[in-house]
Protein backbone atom coordinates (compact mmCIF):
# COMPACT_ATOMS: atom_id res chain seq x y z
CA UNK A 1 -10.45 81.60 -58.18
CA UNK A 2 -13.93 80.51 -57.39
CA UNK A 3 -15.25 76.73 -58.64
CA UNK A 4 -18.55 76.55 -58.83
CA UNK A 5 -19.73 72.91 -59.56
CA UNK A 6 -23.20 73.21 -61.42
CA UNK A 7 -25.42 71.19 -63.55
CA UNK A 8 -29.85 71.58 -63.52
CA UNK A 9 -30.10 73.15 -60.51
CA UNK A 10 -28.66 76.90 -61.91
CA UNK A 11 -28.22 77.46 -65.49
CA UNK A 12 -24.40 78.50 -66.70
CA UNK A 13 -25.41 81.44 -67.89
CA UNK A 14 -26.89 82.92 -65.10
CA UNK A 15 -25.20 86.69 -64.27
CA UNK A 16 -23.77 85.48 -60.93
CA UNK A 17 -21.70 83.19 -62.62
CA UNK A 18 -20.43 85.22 -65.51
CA UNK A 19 -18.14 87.53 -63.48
CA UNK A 20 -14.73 87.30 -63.44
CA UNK A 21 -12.62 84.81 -61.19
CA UNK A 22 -15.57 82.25 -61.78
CA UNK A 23 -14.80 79.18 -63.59
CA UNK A 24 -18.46 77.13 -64.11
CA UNK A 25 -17.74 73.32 -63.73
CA UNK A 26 -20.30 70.50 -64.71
CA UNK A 27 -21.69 68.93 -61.56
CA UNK A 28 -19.37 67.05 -59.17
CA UNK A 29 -18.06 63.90 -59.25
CA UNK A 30 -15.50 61.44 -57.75
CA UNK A 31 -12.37 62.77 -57.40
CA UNK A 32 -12.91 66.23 -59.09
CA UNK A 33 -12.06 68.30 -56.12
CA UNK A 34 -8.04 66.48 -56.88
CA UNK A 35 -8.28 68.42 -59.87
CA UNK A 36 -4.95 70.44 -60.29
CA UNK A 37 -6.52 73.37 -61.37
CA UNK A 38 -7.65 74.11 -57.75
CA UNK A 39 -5.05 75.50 -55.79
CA UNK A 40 -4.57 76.24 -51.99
CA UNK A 41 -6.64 79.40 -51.48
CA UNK A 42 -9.35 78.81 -54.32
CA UNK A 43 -12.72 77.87 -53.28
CA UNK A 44 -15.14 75.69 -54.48
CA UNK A 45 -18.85 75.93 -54.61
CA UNK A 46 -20.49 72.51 -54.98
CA UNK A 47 -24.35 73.09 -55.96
CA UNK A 48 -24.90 69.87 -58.41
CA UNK A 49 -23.58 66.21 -58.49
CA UNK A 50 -23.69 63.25 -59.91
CA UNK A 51 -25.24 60.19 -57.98
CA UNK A 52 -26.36 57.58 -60.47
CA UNK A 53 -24.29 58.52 -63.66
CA UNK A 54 -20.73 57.89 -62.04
CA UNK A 55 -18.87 57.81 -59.31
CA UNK A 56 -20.24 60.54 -56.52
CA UNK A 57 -17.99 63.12 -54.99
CA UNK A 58 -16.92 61.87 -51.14
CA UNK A 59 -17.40 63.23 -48.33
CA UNK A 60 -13.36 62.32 -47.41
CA UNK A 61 -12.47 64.13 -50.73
CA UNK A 62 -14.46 67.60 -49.43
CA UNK A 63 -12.14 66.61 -45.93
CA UNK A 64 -9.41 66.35 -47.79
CA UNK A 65 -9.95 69.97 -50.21
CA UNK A 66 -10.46 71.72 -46.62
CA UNK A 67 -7.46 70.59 -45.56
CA UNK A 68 -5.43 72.34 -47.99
CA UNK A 69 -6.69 75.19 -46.94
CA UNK A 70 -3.65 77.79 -46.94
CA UNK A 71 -2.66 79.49 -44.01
């Protein structure tokens, strides 16, 4: 499965993201990338965040993702 995180920069319905094994998320944020819905093997495609709104995604949570990388 592929995550892509996206918010103003690309709009959802753009043809590169309606294909299948795509799930369109709304831009990053703290602590999405524990989300149980990604799984060893997926990956993730961050393209938008939020900065002022919430919480921003970490840099030690993107660490953290890669590192459960599957073999």
């Amino acid at each position: 499965m592929i995550h892509v995180f996206v918010g103003p920069t690309l709009a959802k319905t753009e043809p590169q993201l309606a294909v299948p094994g795509v799930r369109v998320r709304p831009p990053a944020r703290h602590g999405d990338l524990f989300d149980s819905a990604l799984h060893s093997g997926d990956t993730v495609v961050l393209i938008d965040g939020v900065y002022h709104q919430a919480l921003s995604l970490r840099h030690k949570e993107i660490m953290a993702a890669m590192g459960r990388v599957s073999p």
